[in-house]
C-alpha atoms as a PDB file:
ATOM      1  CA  UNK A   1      88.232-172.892-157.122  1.00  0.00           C
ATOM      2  CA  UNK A   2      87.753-174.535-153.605  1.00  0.00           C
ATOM      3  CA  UNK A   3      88.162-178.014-153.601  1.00  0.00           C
ATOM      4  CA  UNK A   4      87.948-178.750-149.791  1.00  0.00           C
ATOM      5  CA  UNK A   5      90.570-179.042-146.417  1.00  0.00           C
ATOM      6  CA  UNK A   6      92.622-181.686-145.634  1.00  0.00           C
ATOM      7  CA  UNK A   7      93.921-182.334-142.681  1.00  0.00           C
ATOM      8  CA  UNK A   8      97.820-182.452-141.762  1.00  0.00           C
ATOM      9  CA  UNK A   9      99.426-181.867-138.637  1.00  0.00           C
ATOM     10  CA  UNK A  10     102.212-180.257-140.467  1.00  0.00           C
ATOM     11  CA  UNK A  11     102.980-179.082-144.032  1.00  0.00           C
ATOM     12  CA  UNK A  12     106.613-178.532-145.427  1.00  0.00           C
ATOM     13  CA  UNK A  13     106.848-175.841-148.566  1.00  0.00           C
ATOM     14  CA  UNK A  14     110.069-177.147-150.520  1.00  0.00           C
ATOM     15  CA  UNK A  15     111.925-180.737-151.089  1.00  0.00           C
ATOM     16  CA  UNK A  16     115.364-179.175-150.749  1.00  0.00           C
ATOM     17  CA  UNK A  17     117.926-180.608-148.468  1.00  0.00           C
ATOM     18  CA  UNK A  18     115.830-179.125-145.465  1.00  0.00           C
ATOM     19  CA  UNK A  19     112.393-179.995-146.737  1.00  0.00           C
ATOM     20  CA  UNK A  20     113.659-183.538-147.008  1.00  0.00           C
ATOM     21  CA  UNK A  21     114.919-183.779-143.989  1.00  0.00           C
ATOM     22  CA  UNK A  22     112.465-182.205-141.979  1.00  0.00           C
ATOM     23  CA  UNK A  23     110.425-184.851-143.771  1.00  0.00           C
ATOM     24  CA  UNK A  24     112.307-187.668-142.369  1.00  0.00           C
ATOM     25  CA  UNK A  25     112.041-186.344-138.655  1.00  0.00           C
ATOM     26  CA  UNK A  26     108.186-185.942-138.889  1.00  0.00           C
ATOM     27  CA  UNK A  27     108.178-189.795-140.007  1.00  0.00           C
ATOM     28  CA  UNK A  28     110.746-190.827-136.934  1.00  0.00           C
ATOM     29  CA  UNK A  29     108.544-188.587-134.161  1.00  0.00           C
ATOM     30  CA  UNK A  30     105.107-189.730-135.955  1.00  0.00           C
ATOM     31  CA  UNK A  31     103.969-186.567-137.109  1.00  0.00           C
ATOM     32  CA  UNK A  32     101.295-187.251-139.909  1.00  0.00           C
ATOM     33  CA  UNK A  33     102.779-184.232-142.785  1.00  0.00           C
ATOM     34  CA  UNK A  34     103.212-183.313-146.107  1.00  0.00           C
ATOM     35  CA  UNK A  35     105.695-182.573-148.033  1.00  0.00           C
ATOM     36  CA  UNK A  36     104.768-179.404-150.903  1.00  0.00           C
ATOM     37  CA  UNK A  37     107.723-179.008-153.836  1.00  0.00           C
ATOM     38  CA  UNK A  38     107.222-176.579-156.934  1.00  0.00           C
ATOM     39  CA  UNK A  39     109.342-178.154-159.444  1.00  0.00           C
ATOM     40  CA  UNK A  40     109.024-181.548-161.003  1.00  0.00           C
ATOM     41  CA  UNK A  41     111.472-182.884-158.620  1.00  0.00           C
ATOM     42  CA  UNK A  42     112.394-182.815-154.944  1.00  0.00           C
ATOM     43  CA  UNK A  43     116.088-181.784-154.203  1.00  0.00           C
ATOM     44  CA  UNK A  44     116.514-177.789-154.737  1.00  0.00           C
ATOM     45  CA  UNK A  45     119.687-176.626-154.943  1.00  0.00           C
ATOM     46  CA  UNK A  46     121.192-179.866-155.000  1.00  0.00           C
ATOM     47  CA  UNK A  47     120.595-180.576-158.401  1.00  0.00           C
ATOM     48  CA  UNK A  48     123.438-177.774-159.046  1.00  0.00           C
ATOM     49  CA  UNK A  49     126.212-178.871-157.176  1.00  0.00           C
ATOM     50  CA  UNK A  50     127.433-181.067-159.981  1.00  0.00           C
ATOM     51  CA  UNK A  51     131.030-182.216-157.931  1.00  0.00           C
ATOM     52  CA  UNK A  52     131.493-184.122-155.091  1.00  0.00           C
ATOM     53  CA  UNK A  53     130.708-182.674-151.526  1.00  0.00           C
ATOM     54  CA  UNK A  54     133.430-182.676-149.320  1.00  0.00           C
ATOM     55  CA  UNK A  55     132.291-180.901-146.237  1.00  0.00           C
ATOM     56  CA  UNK A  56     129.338-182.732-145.308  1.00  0.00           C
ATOM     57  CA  UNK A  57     129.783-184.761-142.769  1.00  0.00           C
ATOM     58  CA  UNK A  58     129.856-188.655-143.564  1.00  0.00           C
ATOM     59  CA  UNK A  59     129.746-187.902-146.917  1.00  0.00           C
ATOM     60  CA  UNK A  60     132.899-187.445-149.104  1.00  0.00           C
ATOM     61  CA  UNK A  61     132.539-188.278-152.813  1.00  0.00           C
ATOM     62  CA  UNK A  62     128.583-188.295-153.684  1.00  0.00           C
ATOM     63  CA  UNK A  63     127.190-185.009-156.067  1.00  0.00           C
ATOM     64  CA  UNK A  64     124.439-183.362-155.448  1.00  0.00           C
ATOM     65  CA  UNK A  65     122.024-184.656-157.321  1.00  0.00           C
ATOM     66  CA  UNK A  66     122.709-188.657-156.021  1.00  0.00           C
ATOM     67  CA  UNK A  67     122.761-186.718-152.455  1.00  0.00           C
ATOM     68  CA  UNK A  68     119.011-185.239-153.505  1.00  0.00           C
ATOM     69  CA  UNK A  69     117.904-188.964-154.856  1.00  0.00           C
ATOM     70  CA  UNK A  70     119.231-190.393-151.511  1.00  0.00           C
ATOM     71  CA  UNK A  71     117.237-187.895-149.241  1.00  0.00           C
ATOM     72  CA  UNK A  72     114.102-188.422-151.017  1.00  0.00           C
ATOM     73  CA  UNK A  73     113.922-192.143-151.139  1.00  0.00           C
ATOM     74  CA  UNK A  74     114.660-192.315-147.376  1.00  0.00           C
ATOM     75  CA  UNK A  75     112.062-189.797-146.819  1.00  0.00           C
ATOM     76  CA  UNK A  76     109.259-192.014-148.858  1.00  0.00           C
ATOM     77  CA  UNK A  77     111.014-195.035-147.262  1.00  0.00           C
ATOM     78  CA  UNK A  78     109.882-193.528-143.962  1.00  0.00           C
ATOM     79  CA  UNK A  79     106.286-192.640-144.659  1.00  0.00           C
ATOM     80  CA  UNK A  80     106.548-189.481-145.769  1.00  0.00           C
ATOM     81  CA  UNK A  81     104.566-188.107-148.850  1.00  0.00           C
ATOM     82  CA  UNK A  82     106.093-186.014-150.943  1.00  0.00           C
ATOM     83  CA  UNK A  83     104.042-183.908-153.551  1.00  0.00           C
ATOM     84  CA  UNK A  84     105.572-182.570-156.662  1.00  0.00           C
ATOM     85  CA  UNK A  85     105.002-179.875-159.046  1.00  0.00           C
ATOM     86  CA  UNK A  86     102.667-178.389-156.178  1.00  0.00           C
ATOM     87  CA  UNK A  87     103.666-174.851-155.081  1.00  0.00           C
ATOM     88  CA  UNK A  88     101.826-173.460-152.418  1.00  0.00           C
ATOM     89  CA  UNK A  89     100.190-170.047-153.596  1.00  0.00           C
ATOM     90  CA  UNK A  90      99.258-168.735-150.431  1.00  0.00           C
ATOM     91  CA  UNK A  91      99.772-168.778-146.322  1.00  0.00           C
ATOM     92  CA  UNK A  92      97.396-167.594-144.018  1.00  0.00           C
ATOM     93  CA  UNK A  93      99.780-167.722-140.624  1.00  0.00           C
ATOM     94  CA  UNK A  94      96.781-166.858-138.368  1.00  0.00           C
ATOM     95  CA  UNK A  95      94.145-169.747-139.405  1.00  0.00           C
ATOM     96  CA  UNK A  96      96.714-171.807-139.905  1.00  0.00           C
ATOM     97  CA  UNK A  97      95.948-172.939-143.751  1.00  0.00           C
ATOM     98  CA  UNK A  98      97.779-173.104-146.957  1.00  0.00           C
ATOM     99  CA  UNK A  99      96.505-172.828-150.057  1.00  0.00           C
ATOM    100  CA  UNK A 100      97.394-174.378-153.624  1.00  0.00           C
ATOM    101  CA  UNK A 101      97.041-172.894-157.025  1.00  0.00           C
ATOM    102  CA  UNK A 102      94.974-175.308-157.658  1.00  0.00           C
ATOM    103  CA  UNK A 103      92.799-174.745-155.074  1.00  0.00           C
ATOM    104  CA  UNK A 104      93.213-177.448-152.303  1.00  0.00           C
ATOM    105  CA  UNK A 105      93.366-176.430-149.065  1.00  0.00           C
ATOM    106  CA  UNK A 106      95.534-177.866-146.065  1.00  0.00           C
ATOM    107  CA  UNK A 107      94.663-177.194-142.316  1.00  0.00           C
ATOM    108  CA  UNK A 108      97.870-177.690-140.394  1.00  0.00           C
ATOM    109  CA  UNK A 109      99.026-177.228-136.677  1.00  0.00           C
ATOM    110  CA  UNK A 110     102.329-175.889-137.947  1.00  0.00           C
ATOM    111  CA  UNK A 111     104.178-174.800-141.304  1.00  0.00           C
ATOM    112  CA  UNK A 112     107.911-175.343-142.577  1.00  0.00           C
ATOM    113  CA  UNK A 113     108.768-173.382-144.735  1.00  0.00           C
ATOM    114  CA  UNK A 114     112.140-174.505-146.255  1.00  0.00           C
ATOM    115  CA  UNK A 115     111.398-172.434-150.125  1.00  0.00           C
ATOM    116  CA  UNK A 116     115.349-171.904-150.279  1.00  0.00           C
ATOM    117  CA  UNK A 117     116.740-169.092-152.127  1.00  0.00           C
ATOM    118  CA  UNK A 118     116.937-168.439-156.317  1.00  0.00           C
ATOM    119  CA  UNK A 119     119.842-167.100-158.189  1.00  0.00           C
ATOM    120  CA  UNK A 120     120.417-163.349-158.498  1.00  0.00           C
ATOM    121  CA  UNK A 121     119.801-162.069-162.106  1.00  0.00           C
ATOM    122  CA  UNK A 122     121.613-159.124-163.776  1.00  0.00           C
ATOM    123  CA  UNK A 123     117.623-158.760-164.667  1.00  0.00           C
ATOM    124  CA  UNK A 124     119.180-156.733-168.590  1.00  0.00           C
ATOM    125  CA  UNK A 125     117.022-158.496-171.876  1.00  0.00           C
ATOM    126  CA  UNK A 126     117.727-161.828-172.641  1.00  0.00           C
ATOM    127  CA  UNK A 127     119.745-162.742-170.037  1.00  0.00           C
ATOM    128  CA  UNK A 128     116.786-165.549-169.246  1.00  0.00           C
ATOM    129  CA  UNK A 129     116.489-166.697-172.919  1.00  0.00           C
ATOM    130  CA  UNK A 130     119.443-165.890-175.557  1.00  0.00           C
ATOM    131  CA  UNK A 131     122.167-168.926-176.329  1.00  0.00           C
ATOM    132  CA  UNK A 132     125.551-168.585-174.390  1.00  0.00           C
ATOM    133  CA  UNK A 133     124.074-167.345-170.976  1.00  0.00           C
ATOM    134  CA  UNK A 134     125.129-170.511-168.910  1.00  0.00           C
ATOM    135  CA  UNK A 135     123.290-172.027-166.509  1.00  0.00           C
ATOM    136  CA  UNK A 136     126.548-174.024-164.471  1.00  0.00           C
ATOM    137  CA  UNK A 137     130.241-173.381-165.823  1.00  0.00           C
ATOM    138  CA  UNK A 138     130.846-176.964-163.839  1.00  0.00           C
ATOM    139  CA  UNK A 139     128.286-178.270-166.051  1.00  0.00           C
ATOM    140  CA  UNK A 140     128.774-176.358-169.270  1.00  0.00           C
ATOM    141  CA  UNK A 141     132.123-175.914-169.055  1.00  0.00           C
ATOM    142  CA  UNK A 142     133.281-177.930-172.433  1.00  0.00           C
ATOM    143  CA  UNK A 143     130.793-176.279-174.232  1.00  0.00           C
ATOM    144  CA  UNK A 144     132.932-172.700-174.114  1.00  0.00           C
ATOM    145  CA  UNK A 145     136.433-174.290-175.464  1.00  0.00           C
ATOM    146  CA  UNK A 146     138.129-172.348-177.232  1.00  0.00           C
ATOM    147  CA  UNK A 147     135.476-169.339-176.599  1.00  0.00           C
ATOM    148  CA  UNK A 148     135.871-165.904-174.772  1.00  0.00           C
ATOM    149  CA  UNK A 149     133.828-165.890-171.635  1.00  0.00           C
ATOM    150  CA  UNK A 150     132.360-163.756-169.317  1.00  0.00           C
ATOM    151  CA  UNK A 151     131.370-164.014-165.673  1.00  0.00           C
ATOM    152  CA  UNK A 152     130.393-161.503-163.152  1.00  0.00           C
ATOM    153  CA  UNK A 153     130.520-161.469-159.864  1.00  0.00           C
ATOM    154  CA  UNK A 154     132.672-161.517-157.105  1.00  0.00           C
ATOM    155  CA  UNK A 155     132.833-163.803-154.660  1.00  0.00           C
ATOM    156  CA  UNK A 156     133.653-167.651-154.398  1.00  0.00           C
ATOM    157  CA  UNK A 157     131.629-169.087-156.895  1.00  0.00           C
ATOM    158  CA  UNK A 158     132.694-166.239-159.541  1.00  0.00           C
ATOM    159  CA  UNK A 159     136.194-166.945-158.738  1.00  0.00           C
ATOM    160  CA  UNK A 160     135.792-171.233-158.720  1.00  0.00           C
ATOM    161  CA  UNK A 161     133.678-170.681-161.842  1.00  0.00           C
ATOM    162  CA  UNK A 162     136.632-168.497-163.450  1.00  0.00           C
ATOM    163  CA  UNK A 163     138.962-171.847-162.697  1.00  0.00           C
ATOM    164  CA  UNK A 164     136.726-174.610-164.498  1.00  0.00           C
ATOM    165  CA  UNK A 165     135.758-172.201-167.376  1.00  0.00           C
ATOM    166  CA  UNK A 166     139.683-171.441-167.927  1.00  0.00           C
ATOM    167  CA  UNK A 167     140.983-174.434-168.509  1.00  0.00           C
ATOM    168  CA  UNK A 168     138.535-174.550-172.080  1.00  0.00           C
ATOM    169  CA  UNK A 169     137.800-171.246-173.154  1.00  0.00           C
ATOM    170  CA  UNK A 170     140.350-169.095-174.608  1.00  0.00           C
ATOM    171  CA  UNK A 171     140.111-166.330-172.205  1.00  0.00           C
ATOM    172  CA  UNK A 172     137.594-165.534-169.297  1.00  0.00           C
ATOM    173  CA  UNK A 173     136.790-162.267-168.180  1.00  0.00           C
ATOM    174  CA  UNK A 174     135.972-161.443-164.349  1.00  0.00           C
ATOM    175  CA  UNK A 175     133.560-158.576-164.281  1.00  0.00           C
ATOM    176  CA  UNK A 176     132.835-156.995-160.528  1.00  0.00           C
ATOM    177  CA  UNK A 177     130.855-153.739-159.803  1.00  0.00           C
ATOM    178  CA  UNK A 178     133.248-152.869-157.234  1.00  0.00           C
ATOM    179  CA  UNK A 179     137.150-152.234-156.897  1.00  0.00           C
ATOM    180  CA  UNK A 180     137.128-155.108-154.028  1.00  0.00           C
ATOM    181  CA  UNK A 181     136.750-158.682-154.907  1.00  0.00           C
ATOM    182  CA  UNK A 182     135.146-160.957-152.382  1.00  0.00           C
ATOM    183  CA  UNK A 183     136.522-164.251-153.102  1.00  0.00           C
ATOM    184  CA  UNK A 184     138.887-165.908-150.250  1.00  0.00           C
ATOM    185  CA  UNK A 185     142.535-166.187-150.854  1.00  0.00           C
ATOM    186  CA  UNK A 186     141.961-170.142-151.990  1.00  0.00           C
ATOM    187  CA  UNK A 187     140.794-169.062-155.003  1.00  0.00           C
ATOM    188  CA  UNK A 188     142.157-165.218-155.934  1.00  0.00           C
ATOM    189  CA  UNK A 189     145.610-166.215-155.921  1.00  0.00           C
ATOM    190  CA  UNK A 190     145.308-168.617-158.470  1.00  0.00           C
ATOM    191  CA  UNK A 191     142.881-166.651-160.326  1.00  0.00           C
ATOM    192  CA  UNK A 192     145.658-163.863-160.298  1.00  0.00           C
ATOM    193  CA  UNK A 193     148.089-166.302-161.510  1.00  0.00           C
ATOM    194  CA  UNK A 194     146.273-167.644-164.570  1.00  0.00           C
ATOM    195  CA  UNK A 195     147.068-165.822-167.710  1.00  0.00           C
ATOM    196  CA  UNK A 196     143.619-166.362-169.396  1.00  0.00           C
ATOM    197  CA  UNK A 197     141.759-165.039-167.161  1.00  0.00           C
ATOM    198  CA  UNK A 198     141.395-161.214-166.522  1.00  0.00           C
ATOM    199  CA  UNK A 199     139.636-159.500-163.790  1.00  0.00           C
ATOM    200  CA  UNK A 200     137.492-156.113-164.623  1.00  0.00           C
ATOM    201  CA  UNK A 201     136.399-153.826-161.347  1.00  0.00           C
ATOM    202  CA  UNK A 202     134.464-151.416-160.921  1.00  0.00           C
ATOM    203  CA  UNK A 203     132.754-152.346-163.886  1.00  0.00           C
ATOM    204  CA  UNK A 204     128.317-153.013-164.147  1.00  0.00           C
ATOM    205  CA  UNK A 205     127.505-154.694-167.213  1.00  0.00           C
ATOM    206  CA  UNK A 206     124.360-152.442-168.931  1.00  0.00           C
ATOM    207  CA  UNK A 207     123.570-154.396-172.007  1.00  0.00           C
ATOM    208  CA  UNK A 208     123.818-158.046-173.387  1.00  0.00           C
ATOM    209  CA  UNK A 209     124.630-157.816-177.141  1.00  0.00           C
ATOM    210  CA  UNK A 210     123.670-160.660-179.270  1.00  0.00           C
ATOM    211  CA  UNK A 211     123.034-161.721-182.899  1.00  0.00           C
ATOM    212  CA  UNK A 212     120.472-164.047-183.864  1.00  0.00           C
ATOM    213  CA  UNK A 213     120.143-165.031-180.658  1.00  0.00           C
ATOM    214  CA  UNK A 214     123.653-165.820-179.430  1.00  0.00           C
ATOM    215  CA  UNK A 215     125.585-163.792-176.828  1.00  0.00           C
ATOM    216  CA  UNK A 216     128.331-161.631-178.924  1.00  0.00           C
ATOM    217  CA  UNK A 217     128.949-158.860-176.026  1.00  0.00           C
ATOM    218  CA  UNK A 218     128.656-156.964-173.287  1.00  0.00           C
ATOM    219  CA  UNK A 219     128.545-153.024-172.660  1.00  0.00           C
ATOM    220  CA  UNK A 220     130.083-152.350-169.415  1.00  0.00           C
ATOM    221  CA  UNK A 221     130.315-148.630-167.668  1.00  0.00           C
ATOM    222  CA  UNK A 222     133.313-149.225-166.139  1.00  0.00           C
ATOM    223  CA  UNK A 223     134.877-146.058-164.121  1.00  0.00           C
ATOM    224  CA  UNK A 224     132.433-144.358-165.586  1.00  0.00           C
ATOM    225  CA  UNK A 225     133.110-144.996-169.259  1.00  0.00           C
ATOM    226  CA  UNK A 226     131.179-147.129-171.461  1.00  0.00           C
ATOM    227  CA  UNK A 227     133.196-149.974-172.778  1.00  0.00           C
ATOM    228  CA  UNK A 228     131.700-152.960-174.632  1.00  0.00           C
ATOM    229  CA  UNK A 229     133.713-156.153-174.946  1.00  0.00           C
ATOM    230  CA  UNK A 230     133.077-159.177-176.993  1.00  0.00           C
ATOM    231  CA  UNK A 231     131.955-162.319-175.635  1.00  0.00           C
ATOM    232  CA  UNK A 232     130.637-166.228-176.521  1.00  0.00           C
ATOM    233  CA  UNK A 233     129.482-166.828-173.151  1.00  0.00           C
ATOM    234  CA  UNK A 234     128.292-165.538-169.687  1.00  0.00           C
ATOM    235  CA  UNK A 235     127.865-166.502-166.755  1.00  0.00           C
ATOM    236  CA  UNK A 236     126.267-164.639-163.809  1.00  0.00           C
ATOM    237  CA  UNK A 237     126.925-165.462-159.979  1.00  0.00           C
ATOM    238  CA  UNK A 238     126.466-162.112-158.323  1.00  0.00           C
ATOM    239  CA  UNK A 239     124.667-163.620-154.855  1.00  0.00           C
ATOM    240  CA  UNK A 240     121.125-165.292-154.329  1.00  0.00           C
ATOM    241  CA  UNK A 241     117.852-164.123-153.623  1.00  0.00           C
ATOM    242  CA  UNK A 242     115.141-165.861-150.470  1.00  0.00           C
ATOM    243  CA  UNK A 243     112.122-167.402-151.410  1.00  0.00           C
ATOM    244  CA  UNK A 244     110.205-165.567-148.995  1.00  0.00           C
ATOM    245  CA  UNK A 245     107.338-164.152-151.017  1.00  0.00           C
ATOM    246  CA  UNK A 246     104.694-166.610-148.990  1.00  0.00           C
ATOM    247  CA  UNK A 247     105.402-165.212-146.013  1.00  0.00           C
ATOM    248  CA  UNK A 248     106.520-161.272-147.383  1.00  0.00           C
ATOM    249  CA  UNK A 249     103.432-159.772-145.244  1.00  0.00           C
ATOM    250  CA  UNK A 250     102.827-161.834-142.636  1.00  0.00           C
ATOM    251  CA  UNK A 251     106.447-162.955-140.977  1.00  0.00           C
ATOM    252  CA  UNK A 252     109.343-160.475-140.285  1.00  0.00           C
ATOM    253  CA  UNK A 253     111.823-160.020-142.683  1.00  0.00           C
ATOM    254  CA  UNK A 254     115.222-159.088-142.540  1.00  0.00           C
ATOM    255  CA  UNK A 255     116.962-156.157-144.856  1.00  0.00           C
ATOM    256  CA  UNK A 256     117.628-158.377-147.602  1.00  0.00           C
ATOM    257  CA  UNK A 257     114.366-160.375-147.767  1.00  0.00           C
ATOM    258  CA  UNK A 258     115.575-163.388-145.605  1.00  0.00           C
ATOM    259  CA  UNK A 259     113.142-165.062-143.297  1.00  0.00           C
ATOM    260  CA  UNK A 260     113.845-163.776-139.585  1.00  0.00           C
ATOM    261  CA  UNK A 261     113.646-166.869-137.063  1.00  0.00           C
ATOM    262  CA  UNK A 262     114.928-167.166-133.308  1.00  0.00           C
ATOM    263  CA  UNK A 263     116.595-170.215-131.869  1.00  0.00           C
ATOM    264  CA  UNK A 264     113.950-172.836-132.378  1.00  0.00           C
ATOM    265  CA  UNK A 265     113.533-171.765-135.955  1.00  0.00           C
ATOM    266  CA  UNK A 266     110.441-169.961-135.064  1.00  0.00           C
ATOM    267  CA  UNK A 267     109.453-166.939-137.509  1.00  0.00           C
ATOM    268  CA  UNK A 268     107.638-164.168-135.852  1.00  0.00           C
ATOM    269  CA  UNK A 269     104.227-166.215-136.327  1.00  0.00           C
ATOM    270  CA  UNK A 270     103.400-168.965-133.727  1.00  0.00           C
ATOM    271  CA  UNK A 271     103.647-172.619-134.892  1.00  0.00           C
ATOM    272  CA  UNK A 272     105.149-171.404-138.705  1.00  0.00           C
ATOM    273  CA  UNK A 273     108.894-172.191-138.612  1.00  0.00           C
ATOM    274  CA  UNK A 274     111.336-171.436-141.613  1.00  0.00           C
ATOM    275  CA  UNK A 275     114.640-173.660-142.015  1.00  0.00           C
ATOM    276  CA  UNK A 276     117.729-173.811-144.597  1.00  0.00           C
ATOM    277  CA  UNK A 277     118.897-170.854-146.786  1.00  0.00           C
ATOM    278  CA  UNK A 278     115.546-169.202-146.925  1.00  0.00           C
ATOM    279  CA  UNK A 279     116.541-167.969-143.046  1.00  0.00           C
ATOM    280  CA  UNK A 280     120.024-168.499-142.800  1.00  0.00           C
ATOM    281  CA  UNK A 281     122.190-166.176-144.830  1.00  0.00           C
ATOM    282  CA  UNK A 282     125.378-166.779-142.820  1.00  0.00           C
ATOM    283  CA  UNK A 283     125.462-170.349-143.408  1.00  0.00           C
ATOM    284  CA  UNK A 284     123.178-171.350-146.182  1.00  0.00           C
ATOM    285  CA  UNK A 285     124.665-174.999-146.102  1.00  0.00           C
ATOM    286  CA  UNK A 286     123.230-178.824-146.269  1.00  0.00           C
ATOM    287  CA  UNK A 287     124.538-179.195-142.489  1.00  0.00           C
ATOM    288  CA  UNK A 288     122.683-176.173-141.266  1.00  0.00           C
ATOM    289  CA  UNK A 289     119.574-177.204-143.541  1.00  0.00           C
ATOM    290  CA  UNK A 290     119.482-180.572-142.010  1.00  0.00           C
ATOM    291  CA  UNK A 291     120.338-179.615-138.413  1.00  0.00           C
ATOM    292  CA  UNK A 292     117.642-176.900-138.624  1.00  0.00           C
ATOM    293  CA  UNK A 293     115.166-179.210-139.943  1.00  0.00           C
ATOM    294  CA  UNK A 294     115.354-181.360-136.520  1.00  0.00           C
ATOM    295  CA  UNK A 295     115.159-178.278-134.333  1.00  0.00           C
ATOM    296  CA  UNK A 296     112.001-177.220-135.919  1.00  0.00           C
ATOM    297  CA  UNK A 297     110.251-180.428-135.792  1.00  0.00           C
ATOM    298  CA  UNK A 298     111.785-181.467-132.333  1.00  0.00           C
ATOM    299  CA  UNK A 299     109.935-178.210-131.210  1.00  0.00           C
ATOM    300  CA  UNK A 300     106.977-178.968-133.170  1.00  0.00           C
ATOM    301  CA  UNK A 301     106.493-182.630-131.420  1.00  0.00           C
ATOM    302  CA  UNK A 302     107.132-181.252-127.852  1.00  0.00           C
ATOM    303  CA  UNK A 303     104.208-178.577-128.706  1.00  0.00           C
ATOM    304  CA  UNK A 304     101.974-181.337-130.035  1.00  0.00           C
ATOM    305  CA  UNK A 305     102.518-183.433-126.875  1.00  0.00           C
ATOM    306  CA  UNK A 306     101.552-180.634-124.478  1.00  0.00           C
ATOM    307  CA  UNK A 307      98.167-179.639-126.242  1.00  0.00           C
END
């Protein structure tokens, strides 16, 4: 259904941390915009960061999700709308228009696109719906005392996840595909020195088990083997994957599906710029979000003020 253009000189795609703040630049340089956020909420990734962030700077004791609330009232404070529950279904880079699934149409003189990344998925049967496949082992983490858990991956957040979920559960069981781990030093040596937990490499988990709908093991191939090992809970942190499907024909992608940008946070299509971890696998970070989100629309406002 077409339901008519409206006019906005630019249009942001997520209300994560760069969204947000891309937001609040348009609003100090007087850029009429929109803001366009999928989910219920504005905030992204922030809502799962459930401790306090240390290595933002200015900012040493607030959690994510009061850092998510704080960024979007200062946005609205400033003028900016922000529209919820709207995903954008399509980008046409060339006539400069994005379209909603609804069918609303926005002309703009630039795009943002700050869609973030999603969590990597073992993508085996009911790993999206069964009981005992956690979401956060922060979060959840008193829901596993006493229990056997499992989590694979391994890198940082597999080995800080291992930490938490230790000190309740009665053992917890690191489960890597290869014979490296990943994880810095900070947290493998006291991993290595904690007698509940165990670490499995070279191991690929094949098969959730459950009964009646509750996680009760996994079958590994490990070295080759199949193994199966009994389980209450899992938890998966084996990487993230770029929200980049808008732009998957149109903009040039990297090897791994990140958005490829140059030094004003430019993708390879004029006057559509991408900013935060949907373009910045290095350093997907709040600082690098937020400090990406004024180069784009600094660039953006010396563009308009030259046409």
């Amino acid at each position: 259904m077409d339901i008519g253009t409206t006019q906005k000189n630019v249009i942001i795609i997520g209300g994560g941390p760069a969204g947000l703040a891309a937001s609040i630049w348009c609003s100090d340089l007087g850029i009429s915009h929109l803001l366009l956020e999928q989910e219920l909420r504005t905030g992204g990734q922030l809502h799962k960061i459930f401790q306090p962030i240390p290595n933002y700077p200015g900012i040493l004791t607030i959690d994510g999700a009061s850092f998510a609330e704080t960024l979007a009232e200062q946005a609205k404070s400033l003028g900016g709308t922000l529209r919820t529950h709207a995903p954008a279904a399509t980008i046409d880079g060339t006539a400069m228009e994005v379209r909603l699934a609804t069918g609303e149409k926005y002309a703009p003189k630039a795009i943002i696109l700050a869609t973030g990344v999603r969590r990597r998925r073992l993508g085996l049967p009911g790993e999206a719906d069964l009981s005992g496949v956690l979401e956060s082992g922060s979060k959840q983490a008193a829901e596993t005392k006493g229990a056997r858990v499992a989590i694979v991956g391994g890198g940082d957040a597999a080995f800080e996840n291992a930490l938490i979920l230790a000190k309740y559960a009665s053992e917890v069981t690191l489960i890597h595909h290869s014979s490296r781990f990943r994880s810095r030093a900070e947290f493998t040596e006291p991993v290595s020195r904690d007698p509940k937990i165990r670490m499995l490499k070279d191991s690929v988990v094949k098969e959730i088990v459950s009964e009646n709908g509750q996680v009760r093991g996994l079958l590994l191939e490990r070295n080759g083997a199949a193994e199966r090992i009994d389980v209450d809970f899992l938890l998966v942190r084996i990487g993230v994957v770029p929200n980049s499907e808008l732009v998957k024909d149109l903009a040039e992608l990297d090897a791994k599906n990140y958005v490829v940008i140059d030094a004003h946070c430019e993708t390879t299509l004029r006057n559509v710029f991408a900013i935060g971890d949907v373009a910045t696998p290095i350093s997907p970070t709040i600082s690098t979000a937020v400090g990406q989100a004024a180069t784009a629309v600094k660039v953006i406002k010396e563009r308009f003020s030259r046409s």
